[in-house]
Protein backbone atom coordinates (compact mmCIF):
# COMPACT_ATOMS: atom_id res chain seq x y z
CA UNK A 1 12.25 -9.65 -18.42
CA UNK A 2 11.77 -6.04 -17.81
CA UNK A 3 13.08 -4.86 -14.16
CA UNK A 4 12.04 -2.41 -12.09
CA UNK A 5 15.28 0.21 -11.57
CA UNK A 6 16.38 1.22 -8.53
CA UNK A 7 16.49 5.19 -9.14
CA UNK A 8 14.60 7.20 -11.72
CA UNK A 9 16.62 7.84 -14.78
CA UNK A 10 16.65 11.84 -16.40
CA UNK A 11 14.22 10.59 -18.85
CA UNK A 12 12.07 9.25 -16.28
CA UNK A 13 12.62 12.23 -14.36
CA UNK A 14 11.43 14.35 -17.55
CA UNK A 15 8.73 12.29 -18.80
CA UNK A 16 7.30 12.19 -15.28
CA UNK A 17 7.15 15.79 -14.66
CA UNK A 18 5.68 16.33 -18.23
CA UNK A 19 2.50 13.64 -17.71
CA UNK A 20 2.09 15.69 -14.26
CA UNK A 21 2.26 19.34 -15.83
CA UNK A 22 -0.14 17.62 -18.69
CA UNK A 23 -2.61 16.14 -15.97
CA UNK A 24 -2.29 20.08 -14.33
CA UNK A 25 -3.00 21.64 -17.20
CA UNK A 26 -5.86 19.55 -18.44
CA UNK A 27 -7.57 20.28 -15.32
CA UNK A 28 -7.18 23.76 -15.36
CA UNK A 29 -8.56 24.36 -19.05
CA UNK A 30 -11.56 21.65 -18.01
CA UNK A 31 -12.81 24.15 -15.02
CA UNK A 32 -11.94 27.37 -17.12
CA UNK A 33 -14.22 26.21 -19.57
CA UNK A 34 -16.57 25.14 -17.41
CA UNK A 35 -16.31 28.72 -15.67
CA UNK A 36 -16.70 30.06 -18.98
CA UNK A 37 -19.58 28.09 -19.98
CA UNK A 38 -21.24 29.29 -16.81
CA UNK A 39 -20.69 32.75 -17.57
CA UNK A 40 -21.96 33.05 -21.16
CA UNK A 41 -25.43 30.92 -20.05
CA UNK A 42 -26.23 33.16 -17.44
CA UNK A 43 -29.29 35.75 -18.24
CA UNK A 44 -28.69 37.47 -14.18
CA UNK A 45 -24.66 37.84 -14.59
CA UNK A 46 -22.25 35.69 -12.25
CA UNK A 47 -21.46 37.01 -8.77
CA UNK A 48 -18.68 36.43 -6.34
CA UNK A 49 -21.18 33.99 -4.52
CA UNK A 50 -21.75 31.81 -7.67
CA UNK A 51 -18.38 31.54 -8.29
CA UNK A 52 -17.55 30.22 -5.18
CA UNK A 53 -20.50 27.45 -4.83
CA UNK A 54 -19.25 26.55 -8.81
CA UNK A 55 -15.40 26.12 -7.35
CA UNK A 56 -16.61 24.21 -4.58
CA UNK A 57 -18.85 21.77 -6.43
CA UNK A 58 -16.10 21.38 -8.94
CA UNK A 59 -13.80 20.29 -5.76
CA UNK A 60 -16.64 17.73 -5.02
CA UNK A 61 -17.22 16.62 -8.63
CA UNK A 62 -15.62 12.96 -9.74
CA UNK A 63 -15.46 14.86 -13.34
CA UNK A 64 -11.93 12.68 -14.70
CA UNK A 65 -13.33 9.05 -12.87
CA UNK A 66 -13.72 8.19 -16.25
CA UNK A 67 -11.27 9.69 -18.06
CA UNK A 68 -8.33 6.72 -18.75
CA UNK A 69 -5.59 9.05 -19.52
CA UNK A 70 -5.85 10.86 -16.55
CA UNK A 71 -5.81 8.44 -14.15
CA UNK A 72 -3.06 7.07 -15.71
CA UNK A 73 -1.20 10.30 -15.47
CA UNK A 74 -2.60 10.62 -11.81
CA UNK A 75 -1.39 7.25 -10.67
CA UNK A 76 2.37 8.08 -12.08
CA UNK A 77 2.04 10.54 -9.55
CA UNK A 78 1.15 8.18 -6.85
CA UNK A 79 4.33 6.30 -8.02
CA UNK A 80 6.85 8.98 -8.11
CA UNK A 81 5.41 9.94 -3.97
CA UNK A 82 5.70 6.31 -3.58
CA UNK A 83 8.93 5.80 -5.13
CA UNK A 84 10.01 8.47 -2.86
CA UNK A 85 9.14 7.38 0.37
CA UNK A 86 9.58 3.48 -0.27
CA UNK A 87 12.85 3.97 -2.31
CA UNK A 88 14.40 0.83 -0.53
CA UNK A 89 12.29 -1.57 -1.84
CA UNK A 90 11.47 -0.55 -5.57
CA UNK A 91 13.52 -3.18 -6.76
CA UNK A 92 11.45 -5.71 -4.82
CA UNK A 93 7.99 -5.72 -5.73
CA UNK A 94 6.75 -8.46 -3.62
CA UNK A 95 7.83 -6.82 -0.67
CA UNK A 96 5.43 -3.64 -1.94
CA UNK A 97 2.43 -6.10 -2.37
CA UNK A 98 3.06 -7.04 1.54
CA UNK A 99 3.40 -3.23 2.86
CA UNK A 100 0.73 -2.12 0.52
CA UNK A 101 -1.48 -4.59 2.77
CA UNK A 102 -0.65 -3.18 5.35
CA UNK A 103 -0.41 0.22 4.57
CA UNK A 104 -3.53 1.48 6.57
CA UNK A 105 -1.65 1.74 9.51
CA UNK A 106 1.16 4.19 8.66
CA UNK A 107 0.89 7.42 9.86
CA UNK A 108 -0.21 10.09 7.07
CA UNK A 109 2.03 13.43 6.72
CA UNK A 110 2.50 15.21 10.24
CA UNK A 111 0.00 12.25 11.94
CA UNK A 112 2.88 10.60 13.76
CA UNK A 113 3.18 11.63 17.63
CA UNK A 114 3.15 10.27 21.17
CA UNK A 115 0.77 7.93 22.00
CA UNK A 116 -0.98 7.43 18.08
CA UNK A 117 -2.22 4.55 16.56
CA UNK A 118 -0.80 4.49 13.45
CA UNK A 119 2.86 3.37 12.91
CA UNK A 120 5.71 4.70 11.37
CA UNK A 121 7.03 3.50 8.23
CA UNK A 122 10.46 2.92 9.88
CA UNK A 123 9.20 -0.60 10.89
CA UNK A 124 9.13 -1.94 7.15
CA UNK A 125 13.16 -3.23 7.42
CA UNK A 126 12.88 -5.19 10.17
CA UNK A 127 9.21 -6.57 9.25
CA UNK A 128 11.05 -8.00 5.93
CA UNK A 129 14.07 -9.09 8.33
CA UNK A 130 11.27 -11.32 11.04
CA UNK A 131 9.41 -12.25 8.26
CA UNK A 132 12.38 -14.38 6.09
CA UNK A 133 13.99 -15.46 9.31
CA UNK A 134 10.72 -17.11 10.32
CA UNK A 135 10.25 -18.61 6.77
CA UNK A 136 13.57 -18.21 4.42
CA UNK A 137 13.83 -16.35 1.27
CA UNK A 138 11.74 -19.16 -0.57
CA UNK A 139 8.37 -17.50 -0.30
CA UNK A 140 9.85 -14.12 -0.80
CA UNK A 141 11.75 -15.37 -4.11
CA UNK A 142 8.96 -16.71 -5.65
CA UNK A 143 6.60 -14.18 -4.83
CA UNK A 144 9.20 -11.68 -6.15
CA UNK A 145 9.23 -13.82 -9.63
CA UNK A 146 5.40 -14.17 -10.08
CA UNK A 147 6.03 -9.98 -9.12
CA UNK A 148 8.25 -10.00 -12.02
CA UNK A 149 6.26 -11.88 -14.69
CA UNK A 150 3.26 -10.00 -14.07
CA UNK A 151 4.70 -6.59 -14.69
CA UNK A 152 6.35 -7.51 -17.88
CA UNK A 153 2.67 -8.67 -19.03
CA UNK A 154 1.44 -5.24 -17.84
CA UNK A 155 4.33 -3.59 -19.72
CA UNK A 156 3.31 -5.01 -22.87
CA UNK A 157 -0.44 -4.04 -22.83
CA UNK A 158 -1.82 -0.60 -23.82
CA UNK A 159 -1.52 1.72 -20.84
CA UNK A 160 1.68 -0.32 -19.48
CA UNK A 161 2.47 -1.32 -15.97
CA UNK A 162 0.83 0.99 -12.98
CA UNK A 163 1.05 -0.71 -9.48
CA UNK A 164 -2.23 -0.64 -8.71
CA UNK A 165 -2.59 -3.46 -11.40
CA UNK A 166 -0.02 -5.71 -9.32
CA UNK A 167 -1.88 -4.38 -5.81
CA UNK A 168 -5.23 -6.18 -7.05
CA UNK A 169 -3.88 -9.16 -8.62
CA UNK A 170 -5.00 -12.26 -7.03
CA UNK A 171 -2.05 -13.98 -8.38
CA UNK A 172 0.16 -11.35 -6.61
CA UNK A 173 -2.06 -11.95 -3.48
CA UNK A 174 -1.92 -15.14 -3.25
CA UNK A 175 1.34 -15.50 -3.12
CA UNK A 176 1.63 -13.16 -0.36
CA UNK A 177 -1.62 -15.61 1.21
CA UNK A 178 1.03 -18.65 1.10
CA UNK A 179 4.08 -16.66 2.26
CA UNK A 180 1.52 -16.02 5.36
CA UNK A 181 -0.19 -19.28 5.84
CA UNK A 182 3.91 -20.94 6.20
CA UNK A 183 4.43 -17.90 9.03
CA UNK A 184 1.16 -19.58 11.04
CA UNK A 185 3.45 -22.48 12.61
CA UNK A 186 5.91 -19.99 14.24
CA UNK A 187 3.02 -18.76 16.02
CA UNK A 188 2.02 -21.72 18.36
CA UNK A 189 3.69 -19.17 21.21
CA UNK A 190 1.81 -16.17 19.85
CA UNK A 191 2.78 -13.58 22.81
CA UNK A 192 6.15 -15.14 23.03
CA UNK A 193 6.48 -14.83 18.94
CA UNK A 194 5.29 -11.43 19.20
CA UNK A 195 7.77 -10.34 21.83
CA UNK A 196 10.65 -11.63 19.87
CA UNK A 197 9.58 -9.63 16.03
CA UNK A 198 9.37 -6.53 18.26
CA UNK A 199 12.91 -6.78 19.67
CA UNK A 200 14.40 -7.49 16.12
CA UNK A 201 12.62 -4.99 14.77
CA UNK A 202 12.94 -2.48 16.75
CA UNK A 203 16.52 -3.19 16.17
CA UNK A 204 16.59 -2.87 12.50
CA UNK A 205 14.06 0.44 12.25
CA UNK A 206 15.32 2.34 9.24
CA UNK A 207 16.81 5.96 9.65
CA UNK A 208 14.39 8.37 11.10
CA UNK A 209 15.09 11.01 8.94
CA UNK A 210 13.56 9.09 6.22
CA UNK A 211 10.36 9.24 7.44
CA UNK A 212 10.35 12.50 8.93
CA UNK A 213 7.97 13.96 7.23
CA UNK A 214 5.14 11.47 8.71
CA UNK A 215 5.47 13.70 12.26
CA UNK A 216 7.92 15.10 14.95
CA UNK A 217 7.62 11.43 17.18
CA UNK A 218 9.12 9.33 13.93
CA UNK A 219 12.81 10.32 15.91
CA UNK A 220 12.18 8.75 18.57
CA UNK A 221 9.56 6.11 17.68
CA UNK A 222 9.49 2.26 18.23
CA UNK A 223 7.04 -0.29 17.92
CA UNK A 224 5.24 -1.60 21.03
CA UNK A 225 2.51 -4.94 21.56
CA UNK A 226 -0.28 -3.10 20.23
CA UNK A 227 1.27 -1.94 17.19
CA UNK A 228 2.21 -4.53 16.03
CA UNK A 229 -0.49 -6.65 16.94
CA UNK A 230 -2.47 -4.07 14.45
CA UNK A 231 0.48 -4.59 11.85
CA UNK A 232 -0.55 -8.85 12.10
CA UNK A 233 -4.39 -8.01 12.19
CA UNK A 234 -3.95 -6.30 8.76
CA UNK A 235 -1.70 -8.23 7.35
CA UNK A 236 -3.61 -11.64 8.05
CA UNK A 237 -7.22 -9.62 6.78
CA UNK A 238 -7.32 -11.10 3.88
CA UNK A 239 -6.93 -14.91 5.19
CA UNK A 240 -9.29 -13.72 7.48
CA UNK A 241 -11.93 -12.64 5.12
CA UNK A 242 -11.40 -16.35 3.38
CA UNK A 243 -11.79 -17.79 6.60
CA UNK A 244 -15.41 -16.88 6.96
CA UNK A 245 -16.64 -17.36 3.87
CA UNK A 246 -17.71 -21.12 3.85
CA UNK A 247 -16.42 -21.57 0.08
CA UNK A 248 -13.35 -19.88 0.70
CA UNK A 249 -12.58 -21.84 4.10
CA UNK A 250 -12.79 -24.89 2.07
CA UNK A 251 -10.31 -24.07 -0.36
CA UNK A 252 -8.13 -23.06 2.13
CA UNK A 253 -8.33 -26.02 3.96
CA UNK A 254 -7.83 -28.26 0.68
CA UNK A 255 -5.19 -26.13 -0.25
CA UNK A 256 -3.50 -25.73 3.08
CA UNK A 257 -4.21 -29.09 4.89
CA UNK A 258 -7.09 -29.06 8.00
CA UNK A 259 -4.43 -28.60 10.90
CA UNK A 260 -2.45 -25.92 9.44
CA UNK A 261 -6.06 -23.70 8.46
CA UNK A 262 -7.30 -24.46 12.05
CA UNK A 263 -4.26 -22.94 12.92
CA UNK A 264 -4.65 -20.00 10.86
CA UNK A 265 -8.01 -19.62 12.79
CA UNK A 266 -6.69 -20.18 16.29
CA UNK A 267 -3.74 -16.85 15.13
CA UNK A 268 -6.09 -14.99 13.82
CA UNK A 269 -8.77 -15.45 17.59
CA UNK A 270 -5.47 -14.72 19.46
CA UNK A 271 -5.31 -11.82 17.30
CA UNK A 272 -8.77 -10.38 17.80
CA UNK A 273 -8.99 -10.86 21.26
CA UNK A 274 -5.68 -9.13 22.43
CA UNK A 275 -6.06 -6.00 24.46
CA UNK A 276 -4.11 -3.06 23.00
């Protein structure tokens, strides 16, 4: 079974700044020849004017949506970024499926100060450390396997593994579905449950300097109610979404039992309706 390492090796390191100098490159001889192209067609000559309205529609243009090889190339570079800021868990895909869905709320580059809704990326330890006390490794192992198995079957087709393939996979999100649908019981006491996951993990943030690069407040910053009442809100959208579909519902119930999906329900009401 092919694992995903823990720290880039020099030939990742090499290939990996090749494929983004290649993706670089191929975009730069795409709009020079476009610029060129431009040039030679025109009967009036090109002034400073046109070639500022043909940079900015280039800008606009979706001109590589198509182009397999450079998406590819484009979404290693999401990786390595990725790789850098989630280090901690790259040896745990599961746990990336989980803060990929809720990965809305974290605060983009500089965003992070007093008062802002997003939240910092320091919460992820202690999320993992609320979530398996509150339902044991179980889930977590076998959502880490099915992880596994998936990305060896993406390793052995044509463009390899990317992990956007293992974001999208329903097998991948359904396992995160029933890690979440055996957290609903712990929630009978939802303000009570909530108070305790924001003591522990506010206990277990991970370094600041980590994250510093998300805005000066990430020193000093811990999670309050509302955050993480956003955090559960996200992370329970896709049960949600289920939920109202009347197809979906049904499965759910089958699949989960009546009194455990009308307690998904009642959660996910609390949920809504909570002032933050």
């Amino acid at each position: 079974m092919n694992m995903v390492s823990s720290a880039p090796s020099d030939e990742e390191e090499t290939a990996g700044s090749a494929l983004c100098q290649e993706m670089a490159l191929t975009v730069l001889d795409d709009y020079t020849q476009r610029l060129i192209d431009m040039i030679e067609s025109s009967t009036e000559g090109v002034t400073v004017s046109d070639i500022r309205a043909f940079l900015s529609n280039y800008k606009t243009s979706n001109v590589f949506a198509a182009n397999d090889r450079f998406k590819l190339h484009f979404q290693h570079c999401v990786d390595r970024r990725e790789r850098e800021i989630f280090d901690p868990n790259r040896r745990y895909p599961f746990k990336r499926i989980l803060t990929r869905r809720v990965s809305a709320i974290f605060a983009p580059e500089g965003e992070l100060h007093e008062n802002s809704q997003y939240v910092s990326r320091r919460v992820l330890p202690g999320l993992f450390v609320t979530l398996e006390k509150m339902v044991g490794n179980e889930p977590f192992d076998k959502g880490h396997n099915i992880c596994m198995d998936l990305i060896e079957i993406f390793n052995k087709t044509k463009t390899g593994f990317v992990w956007e393939d293992l974001y999208t996979n329903p097998q991948a999100q359904a396992a995160l579905d029933n890690l979440l649908m055996d957290l609903v019981p712990h929630f009978a006491n939802s303000m009570r449950r909530i108070t305790w996951m924001l003591n522990l993990i506010n206990s277990e943030l991970a370094p600041a300097e980590q994250f510093s690069f998300e805005g000066p407040a990430a020193a000093d910053w811990q999670l309050d109610d509302a955050g993480l009442i956003r955090l559960l809100r996200l992370l329970f959208s896709n049960l949600k979404a289920q939920l109202k579909d009347t197809e979906h519902a049904a499965a759910l119930s089958e699949r989960y039992g009546t009194e455990q999906t009308r307690a998904l329900l009642a959660l996910i009401r609390t949920l809504d309706k909570a002032e933050i």
